[in-house]
N, C-alpha and C. Protein backbone atom coordinates (compact mmCIF):
# COMPACT_ATOMS: atom_id res chain seq x y z
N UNK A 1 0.84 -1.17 0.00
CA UNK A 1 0.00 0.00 0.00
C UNK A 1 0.89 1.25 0.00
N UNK A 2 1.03 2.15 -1.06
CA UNK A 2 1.16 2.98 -1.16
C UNK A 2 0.68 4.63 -0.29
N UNK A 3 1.90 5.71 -0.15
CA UNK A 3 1.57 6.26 0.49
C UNK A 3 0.46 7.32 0.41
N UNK A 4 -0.63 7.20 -0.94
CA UNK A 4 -1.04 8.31 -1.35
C UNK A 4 -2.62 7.54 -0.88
N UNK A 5 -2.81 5.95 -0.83
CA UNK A 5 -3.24 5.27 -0.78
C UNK A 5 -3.73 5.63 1.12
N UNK A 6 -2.77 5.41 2.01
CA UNK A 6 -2.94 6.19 3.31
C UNK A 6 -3.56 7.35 3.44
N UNK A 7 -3.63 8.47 2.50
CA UNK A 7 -3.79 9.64 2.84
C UNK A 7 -5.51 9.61 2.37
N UNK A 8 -5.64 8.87 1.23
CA UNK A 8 -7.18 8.52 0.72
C UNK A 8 -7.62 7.73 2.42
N UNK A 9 -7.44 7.21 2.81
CA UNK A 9 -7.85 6.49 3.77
C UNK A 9 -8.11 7.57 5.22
N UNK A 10 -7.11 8.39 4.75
CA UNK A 10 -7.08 9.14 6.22
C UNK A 10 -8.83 10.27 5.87
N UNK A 11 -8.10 10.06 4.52
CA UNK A 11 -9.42 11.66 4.27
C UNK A 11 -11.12 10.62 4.81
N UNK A 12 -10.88 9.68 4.11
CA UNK A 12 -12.11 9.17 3.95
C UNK A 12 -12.87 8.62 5.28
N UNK A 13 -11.95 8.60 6.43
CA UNK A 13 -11.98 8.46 8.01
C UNK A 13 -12.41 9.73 8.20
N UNK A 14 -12.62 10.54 7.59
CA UNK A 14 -12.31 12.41 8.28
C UNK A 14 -11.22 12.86 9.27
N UNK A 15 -9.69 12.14 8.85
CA UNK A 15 -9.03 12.95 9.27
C UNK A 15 -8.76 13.94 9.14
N UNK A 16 -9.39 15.40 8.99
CA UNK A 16 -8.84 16.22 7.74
C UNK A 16 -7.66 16.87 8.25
N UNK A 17 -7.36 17.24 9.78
CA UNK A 17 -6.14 17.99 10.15
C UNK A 17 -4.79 17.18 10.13
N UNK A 18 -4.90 15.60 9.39
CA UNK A 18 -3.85 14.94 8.99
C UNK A 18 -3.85 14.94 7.70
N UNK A 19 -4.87 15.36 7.11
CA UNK A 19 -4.31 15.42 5.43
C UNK A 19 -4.46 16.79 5.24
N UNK A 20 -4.32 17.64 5.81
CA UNK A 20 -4.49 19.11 5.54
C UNK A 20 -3.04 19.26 5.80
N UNK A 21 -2.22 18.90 6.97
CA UNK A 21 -0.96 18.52 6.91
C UNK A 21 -0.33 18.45 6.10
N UNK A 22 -0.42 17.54 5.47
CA UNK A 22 0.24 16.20 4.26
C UNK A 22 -0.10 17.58 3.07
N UNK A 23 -1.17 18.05 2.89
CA UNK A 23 -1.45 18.44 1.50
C UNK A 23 -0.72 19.90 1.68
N UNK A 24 -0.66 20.68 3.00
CA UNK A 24 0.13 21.98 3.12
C UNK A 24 1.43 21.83 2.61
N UNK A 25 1.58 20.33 2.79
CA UNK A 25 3.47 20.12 2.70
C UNK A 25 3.67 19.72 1.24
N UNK A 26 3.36 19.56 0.65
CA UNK A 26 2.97 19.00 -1.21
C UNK A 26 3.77 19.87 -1.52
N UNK A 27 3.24 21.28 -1.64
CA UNK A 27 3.55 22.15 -2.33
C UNK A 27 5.04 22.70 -2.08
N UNK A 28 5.19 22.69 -0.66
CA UNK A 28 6.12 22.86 0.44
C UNK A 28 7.64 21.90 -0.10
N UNK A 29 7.58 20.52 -0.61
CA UNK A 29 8.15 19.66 -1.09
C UNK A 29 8.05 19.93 -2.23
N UNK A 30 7.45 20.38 -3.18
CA UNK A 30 8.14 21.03 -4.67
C UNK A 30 8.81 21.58 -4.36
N UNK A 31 8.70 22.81 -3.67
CA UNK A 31 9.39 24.06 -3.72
C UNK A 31 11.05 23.66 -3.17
N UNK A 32 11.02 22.44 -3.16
CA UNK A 32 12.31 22.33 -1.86
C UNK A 32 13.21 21.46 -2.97
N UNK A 33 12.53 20.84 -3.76
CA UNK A 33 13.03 19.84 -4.57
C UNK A 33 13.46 21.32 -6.11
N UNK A 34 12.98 21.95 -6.29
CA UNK A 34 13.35 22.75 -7.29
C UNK A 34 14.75 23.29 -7.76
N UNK A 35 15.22 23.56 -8.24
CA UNK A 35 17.03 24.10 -8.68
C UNK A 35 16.51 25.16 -8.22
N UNK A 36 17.64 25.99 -7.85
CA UNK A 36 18.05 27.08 -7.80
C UNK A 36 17.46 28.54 -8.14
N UNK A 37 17.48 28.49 -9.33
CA UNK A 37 17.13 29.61 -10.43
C UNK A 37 15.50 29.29 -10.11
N UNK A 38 15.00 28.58 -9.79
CA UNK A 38 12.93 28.64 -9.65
C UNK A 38 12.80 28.46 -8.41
N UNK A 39 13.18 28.44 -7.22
CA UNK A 39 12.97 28.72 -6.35
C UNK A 39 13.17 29.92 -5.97
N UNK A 40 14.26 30.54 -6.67
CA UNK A 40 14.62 32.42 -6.31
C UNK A 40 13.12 33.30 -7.08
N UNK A 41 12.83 32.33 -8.18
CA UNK A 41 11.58 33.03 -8.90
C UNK A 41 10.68 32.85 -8.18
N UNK A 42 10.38 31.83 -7.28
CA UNK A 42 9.21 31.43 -6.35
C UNK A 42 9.05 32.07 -5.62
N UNK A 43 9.76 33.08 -5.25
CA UNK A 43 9.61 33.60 -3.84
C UNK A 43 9.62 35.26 -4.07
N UNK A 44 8.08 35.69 -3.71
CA UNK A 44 8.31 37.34 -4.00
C UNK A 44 8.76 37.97 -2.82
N UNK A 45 9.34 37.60 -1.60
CA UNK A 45 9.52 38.93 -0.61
C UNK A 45 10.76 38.43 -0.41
N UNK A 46 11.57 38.13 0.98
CA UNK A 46 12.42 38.04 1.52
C UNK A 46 12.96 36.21 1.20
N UNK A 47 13.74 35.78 0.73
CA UNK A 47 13.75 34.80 0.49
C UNK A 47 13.37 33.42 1.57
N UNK A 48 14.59 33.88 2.77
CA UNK A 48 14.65 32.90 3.99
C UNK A 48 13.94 33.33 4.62
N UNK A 49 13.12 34.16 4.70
CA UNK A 49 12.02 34.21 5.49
C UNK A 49 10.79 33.64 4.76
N UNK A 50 10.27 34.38 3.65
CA UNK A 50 9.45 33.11 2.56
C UNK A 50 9.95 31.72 3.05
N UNK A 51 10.55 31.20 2.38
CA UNK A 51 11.20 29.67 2.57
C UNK A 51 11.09 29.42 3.86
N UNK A 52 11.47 29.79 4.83
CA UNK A 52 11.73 29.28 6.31
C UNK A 52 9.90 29.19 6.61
N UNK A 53 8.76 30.29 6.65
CA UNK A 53 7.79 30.46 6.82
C UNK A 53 6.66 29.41 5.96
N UNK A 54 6.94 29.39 4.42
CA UNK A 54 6.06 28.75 3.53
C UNK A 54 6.50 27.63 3.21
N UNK A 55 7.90 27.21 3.26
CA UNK A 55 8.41 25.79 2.44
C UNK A 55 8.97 24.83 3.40
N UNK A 56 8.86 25.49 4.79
CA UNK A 56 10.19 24.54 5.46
C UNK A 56 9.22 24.54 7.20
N UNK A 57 8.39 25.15 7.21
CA UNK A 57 7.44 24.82 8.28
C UNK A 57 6.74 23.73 8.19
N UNK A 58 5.86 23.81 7.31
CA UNK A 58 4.65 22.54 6.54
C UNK A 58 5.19 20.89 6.80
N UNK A 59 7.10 20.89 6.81
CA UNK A 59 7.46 19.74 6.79
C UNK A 59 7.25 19.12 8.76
N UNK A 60 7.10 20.52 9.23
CA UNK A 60 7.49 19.87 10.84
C UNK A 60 5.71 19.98 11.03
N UNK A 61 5.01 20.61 11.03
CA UNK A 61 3.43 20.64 10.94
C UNK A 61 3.04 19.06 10.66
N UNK A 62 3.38 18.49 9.25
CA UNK A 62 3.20 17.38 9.16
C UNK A 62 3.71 16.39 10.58
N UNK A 63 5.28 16.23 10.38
CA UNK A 63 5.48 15.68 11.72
C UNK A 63 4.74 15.67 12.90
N UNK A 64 4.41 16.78 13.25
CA UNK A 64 3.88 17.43 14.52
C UNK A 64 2.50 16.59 14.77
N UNK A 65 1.47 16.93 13.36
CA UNK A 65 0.02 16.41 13.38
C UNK A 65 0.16 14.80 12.68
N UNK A 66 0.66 14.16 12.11
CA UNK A 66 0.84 13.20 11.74
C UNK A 66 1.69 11.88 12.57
N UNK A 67 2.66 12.45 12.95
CA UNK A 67 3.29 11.81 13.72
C UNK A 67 3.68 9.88 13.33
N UNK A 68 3.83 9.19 14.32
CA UNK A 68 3.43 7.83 13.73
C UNK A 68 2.37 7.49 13.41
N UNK A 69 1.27 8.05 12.81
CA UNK A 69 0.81 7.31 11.59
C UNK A 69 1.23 7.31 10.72
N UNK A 70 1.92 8.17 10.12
CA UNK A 70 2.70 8.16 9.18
C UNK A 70 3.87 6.91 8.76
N UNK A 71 3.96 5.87 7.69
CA UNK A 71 4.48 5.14 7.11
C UNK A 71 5.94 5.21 7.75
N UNK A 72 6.59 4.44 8.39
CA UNK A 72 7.60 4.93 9.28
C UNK A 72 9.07 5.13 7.79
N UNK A 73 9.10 4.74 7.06
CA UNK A 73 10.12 5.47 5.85
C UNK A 73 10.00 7.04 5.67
N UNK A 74 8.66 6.96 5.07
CA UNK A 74 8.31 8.26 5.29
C UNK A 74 8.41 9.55 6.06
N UNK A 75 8.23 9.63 7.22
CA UNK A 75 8.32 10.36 8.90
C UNK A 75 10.06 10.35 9.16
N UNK A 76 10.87 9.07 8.80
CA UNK A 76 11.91 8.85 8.87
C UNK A 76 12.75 9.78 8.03
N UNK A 77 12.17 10.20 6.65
CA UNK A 77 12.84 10.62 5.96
C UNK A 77 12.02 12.46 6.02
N UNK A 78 11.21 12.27 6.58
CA UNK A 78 10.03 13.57 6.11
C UNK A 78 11.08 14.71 7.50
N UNK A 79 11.43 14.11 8.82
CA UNK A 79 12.36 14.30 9.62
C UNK A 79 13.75 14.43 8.98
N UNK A 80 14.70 13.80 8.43
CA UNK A 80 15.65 14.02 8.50
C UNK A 80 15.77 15.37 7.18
N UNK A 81 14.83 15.54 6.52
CA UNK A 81 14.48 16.81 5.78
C UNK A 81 14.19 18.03 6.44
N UNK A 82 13.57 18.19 7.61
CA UNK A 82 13.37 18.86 8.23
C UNK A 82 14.44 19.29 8.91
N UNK A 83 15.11 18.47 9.15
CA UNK A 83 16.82 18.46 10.09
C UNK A 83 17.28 18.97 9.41
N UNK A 84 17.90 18.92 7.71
CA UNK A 84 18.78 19.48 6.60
C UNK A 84 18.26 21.19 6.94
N UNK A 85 16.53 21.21 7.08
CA UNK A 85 16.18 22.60 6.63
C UNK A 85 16.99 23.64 8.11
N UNK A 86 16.35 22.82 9.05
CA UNK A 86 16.81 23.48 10.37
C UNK A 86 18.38 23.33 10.36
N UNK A 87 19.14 22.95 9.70
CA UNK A 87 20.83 22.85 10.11
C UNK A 87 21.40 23.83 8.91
N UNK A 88 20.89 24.37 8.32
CA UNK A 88 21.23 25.55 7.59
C UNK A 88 22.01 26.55 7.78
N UNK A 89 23.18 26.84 7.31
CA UNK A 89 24.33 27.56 8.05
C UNK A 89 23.80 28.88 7.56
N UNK A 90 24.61 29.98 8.53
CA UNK A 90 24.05 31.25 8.30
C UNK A 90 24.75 32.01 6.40
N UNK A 91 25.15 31.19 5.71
CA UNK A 91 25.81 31.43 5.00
C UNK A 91 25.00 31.08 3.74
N UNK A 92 24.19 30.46 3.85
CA UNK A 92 23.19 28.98 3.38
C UNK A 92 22.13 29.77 3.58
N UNK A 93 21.77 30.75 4.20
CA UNK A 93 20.20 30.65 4.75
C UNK A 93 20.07 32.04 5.99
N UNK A 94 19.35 33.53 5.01
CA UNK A 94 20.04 35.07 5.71
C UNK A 94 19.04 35.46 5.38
N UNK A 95 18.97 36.62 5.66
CA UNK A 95 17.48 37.87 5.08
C UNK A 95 18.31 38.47 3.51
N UNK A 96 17.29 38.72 2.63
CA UNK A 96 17.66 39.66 1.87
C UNK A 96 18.97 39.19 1.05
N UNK A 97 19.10 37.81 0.84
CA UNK A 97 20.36 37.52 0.22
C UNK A 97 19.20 36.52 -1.11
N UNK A 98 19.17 37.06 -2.58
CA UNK A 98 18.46 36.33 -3.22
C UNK A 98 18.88 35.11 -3.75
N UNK A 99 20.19 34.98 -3.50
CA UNK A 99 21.59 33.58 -4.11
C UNK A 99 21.79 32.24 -2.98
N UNK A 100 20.52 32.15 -1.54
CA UNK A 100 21.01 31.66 -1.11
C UNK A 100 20.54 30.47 -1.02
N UNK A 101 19.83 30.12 -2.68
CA UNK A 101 19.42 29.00 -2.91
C UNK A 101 20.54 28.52 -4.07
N UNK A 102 21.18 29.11 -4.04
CA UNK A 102 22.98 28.45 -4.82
C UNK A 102 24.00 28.01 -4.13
N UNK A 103 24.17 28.06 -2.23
CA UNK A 103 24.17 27.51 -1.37
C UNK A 103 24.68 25.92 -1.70
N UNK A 104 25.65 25.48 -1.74
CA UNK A 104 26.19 24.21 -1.49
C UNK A 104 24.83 23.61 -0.51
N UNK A 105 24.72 23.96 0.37
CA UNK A 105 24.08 23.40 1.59
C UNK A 105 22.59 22.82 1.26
N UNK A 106 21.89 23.48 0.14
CA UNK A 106 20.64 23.50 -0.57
C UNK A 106 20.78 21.91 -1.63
N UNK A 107 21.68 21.59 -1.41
CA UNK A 107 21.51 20.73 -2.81
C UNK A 107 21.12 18.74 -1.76
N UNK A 108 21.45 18.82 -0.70
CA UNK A 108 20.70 17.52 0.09
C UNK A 108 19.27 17.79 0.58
N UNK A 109 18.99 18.90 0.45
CA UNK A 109 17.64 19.13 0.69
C UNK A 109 16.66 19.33 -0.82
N UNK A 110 17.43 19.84 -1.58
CA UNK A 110 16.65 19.25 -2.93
C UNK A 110 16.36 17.63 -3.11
N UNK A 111 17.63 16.99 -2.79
CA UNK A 111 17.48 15.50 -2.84
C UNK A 111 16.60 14.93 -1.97
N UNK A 112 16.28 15.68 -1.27
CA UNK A 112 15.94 15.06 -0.29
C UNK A 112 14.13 15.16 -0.38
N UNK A 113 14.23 16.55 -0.93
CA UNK A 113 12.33 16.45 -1.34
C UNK A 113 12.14 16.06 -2.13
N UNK A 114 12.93 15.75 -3.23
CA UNK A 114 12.71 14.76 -4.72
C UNK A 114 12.50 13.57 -4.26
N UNK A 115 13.34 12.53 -3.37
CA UNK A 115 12.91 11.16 -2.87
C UNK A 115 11.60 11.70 -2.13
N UNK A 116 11.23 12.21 -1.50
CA UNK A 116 9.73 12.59 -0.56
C UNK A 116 8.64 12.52 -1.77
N UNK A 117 9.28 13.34 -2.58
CA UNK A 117 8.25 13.47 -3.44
C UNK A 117 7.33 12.02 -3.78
N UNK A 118 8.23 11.44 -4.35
CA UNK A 118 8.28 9.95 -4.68
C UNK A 118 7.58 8.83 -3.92
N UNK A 119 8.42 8.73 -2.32
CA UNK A 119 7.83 7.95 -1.71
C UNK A 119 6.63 8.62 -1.21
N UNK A 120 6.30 9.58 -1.57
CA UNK A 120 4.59 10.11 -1.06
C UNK A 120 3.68 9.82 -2.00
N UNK A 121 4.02 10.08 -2.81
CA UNK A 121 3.23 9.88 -4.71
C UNK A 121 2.21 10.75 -4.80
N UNK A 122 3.56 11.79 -4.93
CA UNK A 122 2.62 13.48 -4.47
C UNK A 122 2.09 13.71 -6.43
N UNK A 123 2.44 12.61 -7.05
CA UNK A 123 1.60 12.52 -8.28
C UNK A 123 0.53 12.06 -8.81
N UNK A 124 0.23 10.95 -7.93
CA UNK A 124 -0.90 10.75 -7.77
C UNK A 124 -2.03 11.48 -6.95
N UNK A 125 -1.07 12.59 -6.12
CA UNK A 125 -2.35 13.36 -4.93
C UNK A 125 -2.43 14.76 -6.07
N UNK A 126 -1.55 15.44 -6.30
CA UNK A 126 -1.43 16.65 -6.84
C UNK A 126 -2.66 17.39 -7.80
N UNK A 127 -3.09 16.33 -8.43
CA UNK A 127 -4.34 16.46 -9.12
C UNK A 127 -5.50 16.95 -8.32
N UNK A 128 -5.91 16.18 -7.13
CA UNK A 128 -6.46 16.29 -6.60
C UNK A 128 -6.22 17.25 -5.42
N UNK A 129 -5.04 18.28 -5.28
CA UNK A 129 -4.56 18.69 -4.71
C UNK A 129 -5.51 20.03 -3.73
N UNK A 130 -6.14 20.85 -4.89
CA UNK A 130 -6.83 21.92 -4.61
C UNK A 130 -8.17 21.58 -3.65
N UNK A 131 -9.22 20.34 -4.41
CA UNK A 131 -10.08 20.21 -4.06
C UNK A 131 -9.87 19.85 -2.78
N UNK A 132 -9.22 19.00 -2.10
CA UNK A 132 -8.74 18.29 -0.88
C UNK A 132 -8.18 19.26 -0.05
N UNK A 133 -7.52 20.20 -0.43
CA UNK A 133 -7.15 21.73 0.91
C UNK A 133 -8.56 22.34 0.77
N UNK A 134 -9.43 22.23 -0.32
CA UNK A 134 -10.12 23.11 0.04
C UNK A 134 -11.21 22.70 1.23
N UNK A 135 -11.64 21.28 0.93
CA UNK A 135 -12.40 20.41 1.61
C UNK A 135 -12.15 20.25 3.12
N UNK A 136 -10.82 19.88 3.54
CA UNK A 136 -10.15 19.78 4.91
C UNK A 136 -10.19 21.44 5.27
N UNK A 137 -9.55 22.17 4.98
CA UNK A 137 -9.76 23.45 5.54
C UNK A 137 -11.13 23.93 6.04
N UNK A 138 -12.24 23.69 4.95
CA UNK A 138 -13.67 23.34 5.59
C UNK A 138 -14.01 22.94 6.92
N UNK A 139 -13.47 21.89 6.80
CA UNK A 139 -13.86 20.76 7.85
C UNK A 139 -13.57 20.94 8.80
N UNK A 140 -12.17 21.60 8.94
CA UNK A 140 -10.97 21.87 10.37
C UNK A 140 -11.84 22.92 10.43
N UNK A 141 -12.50 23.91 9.88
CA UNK A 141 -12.89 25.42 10.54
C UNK A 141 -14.46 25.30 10.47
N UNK A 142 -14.84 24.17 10.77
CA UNK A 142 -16.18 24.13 11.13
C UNK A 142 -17.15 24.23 10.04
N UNK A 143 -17.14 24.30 8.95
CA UNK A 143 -17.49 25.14 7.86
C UNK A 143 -18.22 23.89 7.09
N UNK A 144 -19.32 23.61 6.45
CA UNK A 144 -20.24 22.64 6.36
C UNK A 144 -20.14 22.40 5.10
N UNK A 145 -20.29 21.15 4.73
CA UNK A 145 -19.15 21.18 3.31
C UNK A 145 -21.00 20.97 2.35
C-alpha cells in the first residue's frame, strides 16, 4: 500500500487535520526539490524568510500532526528533511540575500524532497490537490461542506 493510498484512507476516516498537513506540505516539497534559479523566482519577498515560513514549516506541521501514523520510511525521511532545513548555516540561509538557494548546503535538501516526493506519490495526490485543501480546511474550521 502505497503512500497516497494512506492519505485517501485518512481523508475518507475524516481525518482532515492529517491530510491538511500532508497536503500543506505537497507544495512545500516542490518548492524544496526545485534548482536554484525557480525557487529564487518562487519567492516574491524576503527569500529565507518566505522559505523558512512557507516551504520549510509545513514539513514539521506534518510531523507534529501526523506523527506515527505516518508510514515509518516516510516520517523517517520527512524528519531528516526537516533536520537538513533546520541545520542551515548562516551562510546557506540570511534575510535579503536572493543567491542563497545556490548555497552548497541547498543541494541535500533538494534530494531530499525529490525522494519525498516519490515515496509520497505526491503525483498521484497533486491532481487532486486543490479540491482536498479546500475540503479539509472546511472541515478543520467548522465550515459545512
Amino acid at each position: 500500500m502505497g503512500f497516497s493510498t494512506t492519505l485517501w484512507e485518512w481523508y475518507g476516516q475524516d481525518e482532515h487535520k492529517r491530510v491538511l498537513a500532508v497536503c500543506e506540505a505537497i507544495p512545500a516539497l516542490q518548492f524544496l526539490a526545485l534548482p536554484a534559479d525557480s525557487q529564487r523566482n518562487a519567492i516574491p519577498y524576503c527569500p529565507a524568510c518566505e522559505a523558512w515560513s512557507e516551504m520549510m514549516l509545513p514539513l514539521n506541521e506534518v510531523l507534529s500532526i501526523c506523527g506515527s501514523a505516518m508510514p515509518a520510511e516516510i516520517r523517517t525521511r520527512l524528519q531528516a528533511t526537516w533536520e537538513l532545513c533546520n541545520n542551515l548555516t548562516g551562510a546557506a540561509f540570511h534575510c535579503d540575500d536572493w543567491f542563497i538557494f545556490d548555497h552548497n548546503d541547498w543541494t541535500p535538501i533538494r534530494t531530499a524532497a525529490e525522494e519525498l516526493s516519490g515515496l509520497m506519490e505526491l503525483l498521484e495526490i497533486t491532481p487532486f490537490l486543490d479540491d482536498v485543501l479546500l475540503d479539509c480546511r472546511n472541515a478543520v474550521r467548522g465550515i459545512k461542506r
